[in-house]
Protein backbone atom coordinates (compact mmCIF):
# COMPACT_ATOMS: atom_id res chain seq x y z
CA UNK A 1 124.51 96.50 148.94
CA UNK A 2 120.78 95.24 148.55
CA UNK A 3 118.05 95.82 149.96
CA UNK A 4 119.63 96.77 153.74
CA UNK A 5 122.15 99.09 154.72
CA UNK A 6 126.23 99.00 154.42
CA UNK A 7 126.18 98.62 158.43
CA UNK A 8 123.66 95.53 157.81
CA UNK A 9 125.32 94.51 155.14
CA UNK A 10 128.46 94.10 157.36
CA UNK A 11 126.36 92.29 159.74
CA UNK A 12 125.10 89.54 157.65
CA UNK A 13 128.70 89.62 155.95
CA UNK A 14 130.27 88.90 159.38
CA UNK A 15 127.68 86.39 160.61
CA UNK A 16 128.48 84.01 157.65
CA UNK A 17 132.19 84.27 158.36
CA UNK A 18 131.02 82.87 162.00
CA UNK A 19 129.02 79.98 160.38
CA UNK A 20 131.11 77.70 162.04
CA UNK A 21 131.06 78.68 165.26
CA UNK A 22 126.98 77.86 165.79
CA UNK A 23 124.66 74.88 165.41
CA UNK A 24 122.46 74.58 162.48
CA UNK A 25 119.36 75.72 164.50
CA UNK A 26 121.23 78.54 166.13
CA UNK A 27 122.66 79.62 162.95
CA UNK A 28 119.21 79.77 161.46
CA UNK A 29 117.72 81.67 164.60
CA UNK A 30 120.51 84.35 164.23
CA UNK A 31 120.01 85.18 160.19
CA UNK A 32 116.18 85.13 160.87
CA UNK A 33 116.80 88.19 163.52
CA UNK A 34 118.96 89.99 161.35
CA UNK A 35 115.93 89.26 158.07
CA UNK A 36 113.55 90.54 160.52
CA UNK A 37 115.49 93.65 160.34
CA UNK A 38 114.44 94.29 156.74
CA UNK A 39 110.59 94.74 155.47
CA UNK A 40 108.50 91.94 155.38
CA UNK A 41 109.10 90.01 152.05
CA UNK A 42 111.77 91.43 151.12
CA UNK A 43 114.07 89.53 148.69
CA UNK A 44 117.47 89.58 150.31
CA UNK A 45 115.94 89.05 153.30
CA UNK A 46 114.29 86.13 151.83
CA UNK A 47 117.67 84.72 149.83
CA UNK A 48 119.54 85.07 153.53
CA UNK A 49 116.96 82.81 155.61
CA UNK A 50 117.12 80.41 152.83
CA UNK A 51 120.90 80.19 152.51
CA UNK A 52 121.30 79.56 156.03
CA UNK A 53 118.37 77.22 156.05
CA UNK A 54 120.43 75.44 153.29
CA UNK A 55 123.86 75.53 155.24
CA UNK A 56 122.18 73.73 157.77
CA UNK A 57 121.45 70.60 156.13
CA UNK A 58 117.44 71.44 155.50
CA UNK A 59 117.49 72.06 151.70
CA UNK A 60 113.45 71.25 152.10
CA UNK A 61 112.46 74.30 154.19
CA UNK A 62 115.18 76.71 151.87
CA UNK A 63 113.42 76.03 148.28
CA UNK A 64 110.34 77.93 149.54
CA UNK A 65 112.42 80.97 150.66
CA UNK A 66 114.41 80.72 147.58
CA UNK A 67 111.58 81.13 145.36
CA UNK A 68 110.31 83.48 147.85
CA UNK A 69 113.05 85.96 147.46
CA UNK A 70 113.22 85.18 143.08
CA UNK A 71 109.64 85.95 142.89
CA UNK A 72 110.21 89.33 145.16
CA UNK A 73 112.70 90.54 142.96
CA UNK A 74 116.17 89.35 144.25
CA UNK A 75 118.63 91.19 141.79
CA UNK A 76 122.43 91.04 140.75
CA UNK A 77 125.03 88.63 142.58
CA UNK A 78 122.14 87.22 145.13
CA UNK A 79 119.78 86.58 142.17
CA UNK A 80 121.91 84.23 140.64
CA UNK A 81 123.29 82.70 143.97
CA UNK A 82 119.62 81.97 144.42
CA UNK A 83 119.75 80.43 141.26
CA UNK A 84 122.63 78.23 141.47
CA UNK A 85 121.68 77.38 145.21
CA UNK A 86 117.90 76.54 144.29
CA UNK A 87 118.99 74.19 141.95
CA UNK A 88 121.67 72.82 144.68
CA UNK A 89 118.91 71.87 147.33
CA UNK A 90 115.68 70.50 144.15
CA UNK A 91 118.82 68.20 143.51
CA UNK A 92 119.31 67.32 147.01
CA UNK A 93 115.48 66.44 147.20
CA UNK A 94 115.50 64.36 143.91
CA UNK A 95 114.12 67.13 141.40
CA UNK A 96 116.53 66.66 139.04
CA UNK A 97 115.02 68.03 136.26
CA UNK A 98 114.06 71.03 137.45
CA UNK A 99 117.26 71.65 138.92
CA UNK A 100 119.05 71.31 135.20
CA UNK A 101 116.24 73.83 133.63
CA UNK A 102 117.27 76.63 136.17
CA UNK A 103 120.70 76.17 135.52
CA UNK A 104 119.98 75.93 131.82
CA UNK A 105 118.17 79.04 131.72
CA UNK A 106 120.79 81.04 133.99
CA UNK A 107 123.45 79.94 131.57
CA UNK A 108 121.63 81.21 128.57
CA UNK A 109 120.55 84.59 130.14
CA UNK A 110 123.93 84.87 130.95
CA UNK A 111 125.51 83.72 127.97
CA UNK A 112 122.34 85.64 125.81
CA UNK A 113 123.75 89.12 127.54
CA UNK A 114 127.92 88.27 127.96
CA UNK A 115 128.53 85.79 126.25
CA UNK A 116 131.44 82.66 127.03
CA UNK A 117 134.81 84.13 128.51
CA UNK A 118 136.39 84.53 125.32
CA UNK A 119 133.56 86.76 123.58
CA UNK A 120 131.74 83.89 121.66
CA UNK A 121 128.15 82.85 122.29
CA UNK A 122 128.06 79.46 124.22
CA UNK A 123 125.07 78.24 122.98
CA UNK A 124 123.91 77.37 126.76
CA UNK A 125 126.58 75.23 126.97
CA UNK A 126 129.03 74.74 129.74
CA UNK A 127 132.57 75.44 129.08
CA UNK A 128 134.70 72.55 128.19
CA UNK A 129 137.56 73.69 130.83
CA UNK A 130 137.90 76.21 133.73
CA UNK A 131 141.01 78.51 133.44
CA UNK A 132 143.17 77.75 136.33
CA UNK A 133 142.58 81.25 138.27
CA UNK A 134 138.66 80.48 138.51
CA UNK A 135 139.55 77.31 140.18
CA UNK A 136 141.69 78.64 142.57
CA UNK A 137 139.16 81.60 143.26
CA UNK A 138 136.41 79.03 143.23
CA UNK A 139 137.73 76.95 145.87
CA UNK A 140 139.33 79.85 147.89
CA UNK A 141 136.44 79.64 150.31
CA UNK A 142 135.04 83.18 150.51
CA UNK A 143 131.75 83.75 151.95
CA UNK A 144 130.25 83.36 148.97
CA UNK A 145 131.53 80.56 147.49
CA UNK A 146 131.12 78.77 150.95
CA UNK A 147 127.96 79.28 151.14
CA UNK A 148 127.13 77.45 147.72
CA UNK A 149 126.29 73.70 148.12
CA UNK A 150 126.29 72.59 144.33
């Protein structure tokens, strides 16, 4: 949980398993009433608008709201979703660069504080292979993975 409660949480978590059952638009319209449900500027609230603004094809009007809901203080799992997805729709409008610097400095907070799989410092850089269980996982389609465009 976030910023709303375990029912909301639910809510949101069972709207995005619907996706496909709603236009774009309508999709968009029903996120934006359950956001309104949280305090104004609030950062998940923020991260959800964009991610369904960015599920519906309009990566332009989901960068504001991502950096909306990074500069409000979007923690944990949803920070770095907002990450990864940021740098999914600058791509998808042509900001390459940028796009590469956010995931550049994700991987090296990341790496700076875990380290790679195996306990070594990556150095920032990518692993050369992913073990077979992360692609399955990756590509199993949950809410959250589906809901990544990169």
């Amino acid at each position: 949980m976030a910023d709303g409660s375990a029912e909301w949480e639910q809510r949101i978590s069972a709207l995005w398993a619907e996706i496909g059952d709603h236009d774009g638009e309508g999709f968009v319209a029903l996120v934006d009433g359950l956001a309104a449900e949280l305090p104004q500027g609030n950062a998940t609230a923020l991260f959800e608008r964009a991610s369904a603004r960015d599920s519906s094809g309009r990566s332009d009007r989901a960068v504001p709201l991502y950096e909306a809901a990074l500069s409000a203080g979007l923690v944990g799992e949803r920070r770095r979703r907002a990450t990864i997805q940021l740098a999914s729709s600058l791509r998808n409008l042509g900001s390459h660069r940028e796009a590469v610097d956010l995931l550049t400095a994700e991987l090296d907070s990341r790496s700076s504080v875990t380290g790679s799989a195996a306990g070594k410092p990556t150095g920032g850089r990518m692993p050369t292979r992913v073990p077979r269980a992360s692609r399955r996982s990756a590509s199993a389609g949950s809410p959250a993975t589906s809901r990544c465009r990169v």
